[in-house]
PDB file of N, CA and C in Angstrom:
ATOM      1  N   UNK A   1      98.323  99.608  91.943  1.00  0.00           N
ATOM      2  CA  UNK A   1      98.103  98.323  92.557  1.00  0.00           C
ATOM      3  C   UNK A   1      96.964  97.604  91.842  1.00  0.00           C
ATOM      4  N   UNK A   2      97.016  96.422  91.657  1.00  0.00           N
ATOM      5  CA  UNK A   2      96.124  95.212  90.938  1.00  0.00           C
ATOM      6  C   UNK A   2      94.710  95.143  91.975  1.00  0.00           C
ATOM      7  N   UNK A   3      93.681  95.109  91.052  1.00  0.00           N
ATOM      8  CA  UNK A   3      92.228  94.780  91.819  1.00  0.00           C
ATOM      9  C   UNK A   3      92.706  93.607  91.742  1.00  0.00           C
ATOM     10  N   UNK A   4      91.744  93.028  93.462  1.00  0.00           N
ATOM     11  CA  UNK A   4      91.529  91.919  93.869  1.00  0.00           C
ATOM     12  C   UNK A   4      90.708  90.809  92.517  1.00  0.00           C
ATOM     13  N   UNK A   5      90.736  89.673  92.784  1.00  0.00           N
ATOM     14  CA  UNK A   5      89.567  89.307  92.249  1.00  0.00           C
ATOM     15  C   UNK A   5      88.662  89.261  93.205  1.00  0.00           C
ATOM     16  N   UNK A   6      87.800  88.953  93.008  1.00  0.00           N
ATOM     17  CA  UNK A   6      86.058  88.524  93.961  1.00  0.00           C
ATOM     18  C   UNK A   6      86.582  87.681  94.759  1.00  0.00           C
ATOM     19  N   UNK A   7      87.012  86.185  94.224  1.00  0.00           N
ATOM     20  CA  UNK A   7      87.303  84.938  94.799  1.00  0.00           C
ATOM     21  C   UNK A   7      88.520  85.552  95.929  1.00  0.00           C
ATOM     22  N   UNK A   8      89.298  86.306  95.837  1.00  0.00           N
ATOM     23  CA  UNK A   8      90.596  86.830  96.513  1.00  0.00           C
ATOM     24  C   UNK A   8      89.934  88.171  97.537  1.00  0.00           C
ATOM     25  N   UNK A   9      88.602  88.305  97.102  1.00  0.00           N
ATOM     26  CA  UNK A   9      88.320  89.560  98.231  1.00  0.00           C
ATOM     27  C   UNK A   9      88.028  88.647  99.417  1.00  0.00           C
ATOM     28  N   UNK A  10      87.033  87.758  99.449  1.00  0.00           N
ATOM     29  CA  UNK A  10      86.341  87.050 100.790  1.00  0.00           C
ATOM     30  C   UNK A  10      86.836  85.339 100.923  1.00  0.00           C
ATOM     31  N   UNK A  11      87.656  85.303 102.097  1.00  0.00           N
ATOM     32  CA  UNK A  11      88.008  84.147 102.049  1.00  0.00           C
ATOM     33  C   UNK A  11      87.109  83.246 101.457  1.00  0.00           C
ATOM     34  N   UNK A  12      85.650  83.388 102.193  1.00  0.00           N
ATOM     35  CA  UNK A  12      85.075  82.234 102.623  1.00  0.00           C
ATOM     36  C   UNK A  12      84.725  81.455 100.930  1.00  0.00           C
ATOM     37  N   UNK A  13      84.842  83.195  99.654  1.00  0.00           N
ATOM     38  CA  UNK A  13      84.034  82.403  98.405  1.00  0.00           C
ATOM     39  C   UNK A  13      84.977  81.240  97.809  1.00  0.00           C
ATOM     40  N   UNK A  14      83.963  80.347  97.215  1.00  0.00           N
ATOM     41  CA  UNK A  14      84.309  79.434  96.043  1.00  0.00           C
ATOM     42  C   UNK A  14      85.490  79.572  94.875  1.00  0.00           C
ATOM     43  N   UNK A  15      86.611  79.148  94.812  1.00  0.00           N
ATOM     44  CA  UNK A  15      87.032  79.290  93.535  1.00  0.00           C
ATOM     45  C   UNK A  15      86.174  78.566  92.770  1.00  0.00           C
ATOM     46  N   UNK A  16      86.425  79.173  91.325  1.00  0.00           N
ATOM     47  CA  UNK A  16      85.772  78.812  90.161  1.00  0.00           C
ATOM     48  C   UNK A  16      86.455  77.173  89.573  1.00  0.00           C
ATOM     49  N   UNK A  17      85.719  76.237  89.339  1.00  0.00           N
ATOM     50  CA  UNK A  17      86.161  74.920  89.058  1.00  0.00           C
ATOM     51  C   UNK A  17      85.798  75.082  87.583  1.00  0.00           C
ATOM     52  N   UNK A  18      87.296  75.063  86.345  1.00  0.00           N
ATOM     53  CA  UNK A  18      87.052  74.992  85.025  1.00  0.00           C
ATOM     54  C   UNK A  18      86.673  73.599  84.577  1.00  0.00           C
ATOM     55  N   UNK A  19      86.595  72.861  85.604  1.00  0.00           N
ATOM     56  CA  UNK A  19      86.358  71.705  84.636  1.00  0.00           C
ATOM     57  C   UNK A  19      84.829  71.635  85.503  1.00  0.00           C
ATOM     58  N   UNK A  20      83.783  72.323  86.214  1.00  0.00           N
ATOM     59  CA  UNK A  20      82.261  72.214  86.699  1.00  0.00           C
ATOM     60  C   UNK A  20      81.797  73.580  86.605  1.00  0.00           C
ATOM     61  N   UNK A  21      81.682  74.031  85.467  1.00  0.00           N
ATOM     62  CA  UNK A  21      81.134  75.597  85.168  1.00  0.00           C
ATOM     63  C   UNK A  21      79.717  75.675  85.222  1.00  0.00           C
ATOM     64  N   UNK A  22      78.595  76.507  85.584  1.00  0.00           N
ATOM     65  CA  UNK A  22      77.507  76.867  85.629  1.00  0.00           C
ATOM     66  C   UNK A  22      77.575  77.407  83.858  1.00  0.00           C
ATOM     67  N   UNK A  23      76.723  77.170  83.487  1.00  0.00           N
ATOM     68  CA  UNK A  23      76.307  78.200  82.467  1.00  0.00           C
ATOM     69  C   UNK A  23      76.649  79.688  82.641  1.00  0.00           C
ATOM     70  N   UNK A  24      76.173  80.137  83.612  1.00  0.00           N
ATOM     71  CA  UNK A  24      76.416  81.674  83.804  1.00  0.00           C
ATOM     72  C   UNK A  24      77.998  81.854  84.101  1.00  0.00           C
ATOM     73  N   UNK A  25      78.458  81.169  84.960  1.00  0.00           N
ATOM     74  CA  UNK A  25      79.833  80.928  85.576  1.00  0.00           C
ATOM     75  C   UNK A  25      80.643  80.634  84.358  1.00  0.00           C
ATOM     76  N   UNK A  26      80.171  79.798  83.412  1.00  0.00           N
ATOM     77  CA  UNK A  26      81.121  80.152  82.132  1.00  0.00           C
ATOM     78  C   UNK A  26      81.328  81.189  81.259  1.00  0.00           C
ATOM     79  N   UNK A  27      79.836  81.700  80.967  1.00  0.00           N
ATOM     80  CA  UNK A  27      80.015  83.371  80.220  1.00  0.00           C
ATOM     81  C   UNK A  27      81.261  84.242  81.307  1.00  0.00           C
ATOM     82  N   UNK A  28      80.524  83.844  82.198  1.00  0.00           N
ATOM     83  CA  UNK A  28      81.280  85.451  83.051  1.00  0.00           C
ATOM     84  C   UNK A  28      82.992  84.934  82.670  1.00  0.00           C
ATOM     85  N   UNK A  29      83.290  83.585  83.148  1.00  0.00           N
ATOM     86  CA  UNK A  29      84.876  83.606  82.803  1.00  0.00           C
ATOM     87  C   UNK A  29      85.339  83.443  81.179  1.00  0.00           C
ATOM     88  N   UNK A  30      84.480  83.527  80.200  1.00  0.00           N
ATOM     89  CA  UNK A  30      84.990  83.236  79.144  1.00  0.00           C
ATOM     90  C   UNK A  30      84.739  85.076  78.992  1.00  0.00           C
ATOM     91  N   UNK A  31      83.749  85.844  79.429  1.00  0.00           N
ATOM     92  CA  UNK A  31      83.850  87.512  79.252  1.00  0.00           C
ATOM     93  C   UNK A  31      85.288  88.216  79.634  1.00  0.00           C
ATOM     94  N   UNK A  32      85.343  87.384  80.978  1.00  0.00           N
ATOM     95  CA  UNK A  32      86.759  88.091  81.325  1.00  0.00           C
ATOM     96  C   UNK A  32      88.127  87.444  80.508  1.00  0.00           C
ATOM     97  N   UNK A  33      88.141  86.723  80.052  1.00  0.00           N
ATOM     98  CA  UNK A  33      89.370  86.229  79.607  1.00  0.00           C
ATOM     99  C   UNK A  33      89.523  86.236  78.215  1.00  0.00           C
ATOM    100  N   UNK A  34      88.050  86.747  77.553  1.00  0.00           N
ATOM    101  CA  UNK A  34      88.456  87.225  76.140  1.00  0.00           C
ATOM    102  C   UNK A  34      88.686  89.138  75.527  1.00  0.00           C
ATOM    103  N   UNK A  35      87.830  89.325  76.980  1.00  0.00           N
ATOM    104  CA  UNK A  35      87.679  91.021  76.995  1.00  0.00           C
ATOM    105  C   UNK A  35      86.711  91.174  76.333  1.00  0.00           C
ATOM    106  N   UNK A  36      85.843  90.541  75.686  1.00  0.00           N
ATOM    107  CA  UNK A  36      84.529  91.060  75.409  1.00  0.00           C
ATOM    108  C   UNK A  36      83.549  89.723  75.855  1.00  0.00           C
ATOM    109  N   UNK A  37      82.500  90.552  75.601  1.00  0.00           N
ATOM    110  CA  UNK A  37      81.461  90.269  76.863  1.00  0.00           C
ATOM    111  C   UNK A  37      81.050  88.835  75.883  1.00  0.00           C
ATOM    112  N   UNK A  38      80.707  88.149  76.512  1.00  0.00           N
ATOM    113  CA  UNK A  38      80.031  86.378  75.626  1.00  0.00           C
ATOM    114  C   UNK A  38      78.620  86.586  76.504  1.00  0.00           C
ATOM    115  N   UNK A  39      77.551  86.413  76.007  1.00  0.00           N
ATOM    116  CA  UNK A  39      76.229  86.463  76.849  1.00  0.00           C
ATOM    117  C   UNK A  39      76.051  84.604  76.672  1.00  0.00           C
ATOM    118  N   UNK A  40      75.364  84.856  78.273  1.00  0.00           N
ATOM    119  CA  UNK A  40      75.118  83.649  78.554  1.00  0.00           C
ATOM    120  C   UNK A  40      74.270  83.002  77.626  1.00  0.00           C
ATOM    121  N   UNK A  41      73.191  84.015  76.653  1.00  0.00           N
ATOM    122  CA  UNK A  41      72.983  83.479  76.165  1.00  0.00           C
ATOM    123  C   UNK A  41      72.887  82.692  74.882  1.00  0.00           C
ATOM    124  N   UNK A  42      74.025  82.629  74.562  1.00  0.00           N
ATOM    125  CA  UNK A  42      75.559  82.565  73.491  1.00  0.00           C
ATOM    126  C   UNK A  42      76.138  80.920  73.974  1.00  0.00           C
ATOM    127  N   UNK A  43      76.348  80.803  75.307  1.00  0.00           N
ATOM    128  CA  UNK A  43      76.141  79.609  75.876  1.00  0.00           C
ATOM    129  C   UNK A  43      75.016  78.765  76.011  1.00  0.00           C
ATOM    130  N   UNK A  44      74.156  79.095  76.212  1.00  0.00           N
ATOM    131  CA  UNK A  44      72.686  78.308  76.174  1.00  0.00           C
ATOM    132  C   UNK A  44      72.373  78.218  74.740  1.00  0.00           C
ATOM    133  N   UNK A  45      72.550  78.878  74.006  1.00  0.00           N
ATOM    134  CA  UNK A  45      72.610  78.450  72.660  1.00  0.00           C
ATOM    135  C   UNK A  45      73.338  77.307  72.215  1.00  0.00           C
ATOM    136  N   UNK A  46      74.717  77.178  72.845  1.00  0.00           N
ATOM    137  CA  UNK A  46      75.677  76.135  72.431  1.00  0.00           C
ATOM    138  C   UNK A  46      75.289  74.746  72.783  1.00  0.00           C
ATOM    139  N   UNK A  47      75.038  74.985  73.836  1.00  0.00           N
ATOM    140  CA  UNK A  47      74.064  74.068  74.467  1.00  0.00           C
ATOM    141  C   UNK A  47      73.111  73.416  73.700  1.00  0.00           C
ATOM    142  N   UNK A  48      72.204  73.746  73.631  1.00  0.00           N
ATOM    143  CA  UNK A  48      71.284  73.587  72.806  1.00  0.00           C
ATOM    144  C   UNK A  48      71.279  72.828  71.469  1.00  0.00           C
ATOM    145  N   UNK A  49      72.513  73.146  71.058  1.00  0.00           N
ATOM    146  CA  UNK A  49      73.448  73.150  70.064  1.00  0.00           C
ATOM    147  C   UNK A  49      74.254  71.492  70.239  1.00  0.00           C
ATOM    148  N   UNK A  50      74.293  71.080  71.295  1.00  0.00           N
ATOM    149  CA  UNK A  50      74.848  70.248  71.555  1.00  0.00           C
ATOM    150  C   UNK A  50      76.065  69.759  71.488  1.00  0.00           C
ATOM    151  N   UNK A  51      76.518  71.189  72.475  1.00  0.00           N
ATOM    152  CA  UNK A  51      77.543  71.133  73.298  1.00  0.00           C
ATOM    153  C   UNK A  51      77.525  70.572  74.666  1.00  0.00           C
ATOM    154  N   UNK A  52      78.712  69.791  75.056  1.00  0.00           N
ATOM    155  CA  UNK A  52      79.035  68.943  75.996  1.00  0.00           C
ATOM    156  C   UNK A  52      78.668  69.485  77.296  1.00  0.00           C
ATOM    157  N   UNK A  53      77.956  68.597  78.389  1.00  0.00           N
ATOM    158  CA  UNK A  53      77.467  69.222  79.161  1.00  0.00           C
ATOM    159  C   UNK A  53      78.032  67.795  80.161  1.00  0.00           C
ATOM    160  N   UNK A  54      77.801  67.656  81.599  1.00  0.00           N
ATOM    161  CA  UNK A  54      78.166  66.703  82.280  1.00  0.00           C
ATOM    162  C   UNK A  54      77.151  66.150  82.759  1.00  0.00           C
ATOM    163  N   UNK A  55      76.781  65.391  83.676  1.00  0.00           N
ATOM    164  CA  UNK A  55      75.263  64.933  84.033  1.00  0.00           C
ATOM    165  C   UNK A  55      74.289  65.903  84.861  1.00  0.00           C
ATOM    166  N   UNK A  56      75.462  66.628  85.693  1.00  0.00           N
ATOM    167  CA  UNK A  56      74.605  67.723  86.374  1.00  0.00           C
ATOM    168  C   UNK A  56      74.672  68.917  85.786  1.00  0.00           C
ATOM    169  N   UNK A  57      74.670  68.800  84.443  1.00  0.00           N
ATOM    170  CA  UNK A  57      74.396  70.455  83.844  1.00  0.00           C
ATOM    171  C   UNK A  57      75.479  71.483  83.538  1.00  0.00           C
ATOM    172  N   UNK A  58      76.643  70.795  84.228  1.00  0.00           N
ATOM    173  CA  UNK A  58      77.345  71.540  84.559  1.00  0.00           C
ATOM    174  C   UNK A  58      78.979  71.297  82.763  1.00  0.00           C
ATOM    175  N   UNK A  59      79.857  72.550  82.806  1.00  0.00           N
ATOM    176  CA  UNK A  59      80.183  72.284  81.639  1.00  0.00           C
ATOM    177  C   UNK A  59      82.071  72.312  82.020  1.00  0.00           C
ATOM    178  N   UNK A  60      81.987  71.390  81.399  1.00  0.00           N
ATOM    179  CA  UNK A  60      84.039  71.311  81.664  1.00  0.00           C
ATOM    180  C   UNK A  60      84.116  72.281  80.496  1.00  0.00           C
ATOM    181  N   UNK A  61      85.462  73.260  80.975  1.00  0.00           N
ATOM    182  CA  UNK A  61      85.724  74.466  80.070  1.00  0.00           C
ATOM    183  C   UNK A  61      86.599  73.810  78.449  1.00  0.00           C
ATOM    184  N   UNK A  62      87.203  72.964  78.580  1.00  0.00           N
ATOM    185  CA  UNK A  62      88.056  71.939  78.367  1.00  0.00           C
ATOM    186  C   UNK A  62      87.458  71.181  76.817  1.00  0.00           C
ATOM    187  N   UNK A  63      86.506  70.901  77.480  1.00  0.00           N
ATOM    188  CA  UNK A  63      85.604  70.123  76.400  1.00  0.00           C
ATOM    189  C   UNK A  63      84.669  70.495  75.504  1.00  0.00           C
ATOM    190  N   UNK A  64      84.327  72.538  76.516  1.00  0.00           N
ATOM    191  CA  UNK A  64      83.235  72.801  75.888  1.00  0.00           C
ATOM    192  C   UNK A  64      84.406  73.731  74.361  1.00  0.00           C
ATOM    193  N   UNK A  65      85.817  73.968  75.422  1.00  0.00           N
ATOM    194  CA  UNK A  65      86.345  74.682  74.043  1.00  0.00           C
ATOM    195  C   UNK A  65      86.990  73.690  72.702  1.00  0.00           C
ATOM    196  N   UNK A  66      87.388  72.589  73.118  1.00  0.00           N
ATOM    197  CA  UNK A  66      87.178  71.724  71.660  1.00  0.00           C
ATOM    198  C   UNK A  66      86.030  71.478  70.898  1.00  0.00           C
ATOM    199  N   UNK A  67      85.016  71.152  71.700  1.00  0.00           N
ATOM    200  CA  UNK A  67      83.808  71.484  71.119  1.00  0.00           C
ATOM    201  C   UNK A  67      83.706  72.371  69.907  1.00  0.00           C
ATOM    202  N   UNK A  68      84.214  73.732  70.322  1.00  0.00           N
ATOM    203  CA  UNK A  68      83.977  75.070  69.976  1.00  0.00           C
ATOM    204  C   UNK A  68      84.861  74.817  68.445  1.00  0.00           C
ATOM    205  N   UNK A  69      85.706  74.379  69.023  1.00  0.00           N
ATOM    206  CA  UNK A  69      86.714  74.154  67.577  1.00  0.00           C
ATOM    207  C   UNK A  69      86.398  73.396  66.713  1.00  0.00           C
ATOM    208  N   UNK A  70      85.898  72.435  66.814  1.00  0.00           N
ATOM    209  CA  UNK A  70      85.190  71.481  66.011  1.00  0.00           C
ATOM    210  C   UNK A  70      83.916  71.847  65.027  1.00  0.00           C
ATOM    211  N   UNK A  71      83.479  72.737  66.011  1.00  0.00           N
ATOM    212  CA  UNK A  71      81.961  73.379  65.175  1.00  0.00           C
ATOM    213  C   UNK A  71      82.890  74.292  64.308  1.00  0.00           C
ATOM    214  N   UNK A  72      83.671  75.041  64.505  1.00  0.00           N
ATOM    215  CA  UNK A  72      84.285  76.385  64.044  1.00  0.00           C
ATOM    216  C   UNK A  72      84.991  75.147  62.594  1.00  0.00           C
ATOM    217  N   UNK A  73      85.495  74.160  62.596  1.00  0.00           N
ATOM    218  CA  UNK A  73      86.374  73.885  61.802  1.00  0.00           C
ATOM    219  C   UNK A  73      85.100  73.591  60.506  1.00  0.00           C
ATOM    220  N   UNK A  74      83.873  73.136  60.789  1.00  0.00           N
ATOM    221  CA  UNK A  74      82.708  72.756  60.375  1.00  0.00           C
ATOM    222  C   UNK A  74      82.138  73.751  59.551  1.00  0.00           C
ATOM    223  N   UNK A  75      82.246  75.074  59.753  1.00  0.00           N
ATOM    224  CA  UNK A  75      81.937  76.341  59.116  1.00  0.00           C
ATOM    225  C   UNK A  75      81.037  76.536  59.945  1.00  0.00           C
ATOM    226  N   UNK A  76      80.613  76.058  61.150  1.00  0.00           N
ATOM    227  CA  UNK A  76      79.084  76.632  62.533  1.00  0.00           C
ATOM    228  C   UNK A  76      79.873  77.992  63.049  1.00  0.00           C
TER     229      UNK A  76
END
C-alpha cells in the first residue's frame, strides 16, 4: 500500500500552491520530485541570483523553472 502524503494525512493541512512556494516549500518539492535532495540553500542562491520571486517573497514554480532554463541555456 502507497504512503500517504503529509497534505493527505491531516485534513486540516495546506496543500502546497506551485504557483506561491516558500523558499523552503520549494526545495522540499523540487527534493521530492527530482529524488535527490536540492538544499534550500541552492534556492537562496538562485535567488540571489536573480531569480523570479513575487512581491511577497514567495516563488511561482513555473517561472522559477524557465528561469532555470534560461540560466542553464547561458552556460550558469
Amino acid at each position: 500500500m502507497k504512503k500517504k502524503s503529509a497534505a493527505m494525512k491531516s485534513p486540516s493541512a495546506k496543500p502546497i500552491d506551485p504557483n506561491r512556494l516558500t523558499p523552503s516549500q520549494a526545495a522540499q518539492l523540487l527534493s521530492a520530485a527530482a529524488g535527490v535532495r536540492v538544499p534550500l540553500e541552492q534556492i537562496e542562491a538562485d535567488l540571489a541570483a536573480g531569480a523570479p520571486t513575487q512581491s511577497d517573497g514567495t516563488i511561482n514554480l513555473v517561472h522559477y523553472a524557465a528561469w532555470l532554463v534560461k540560466e542553464m541555456s547561458r552556460g550558469h
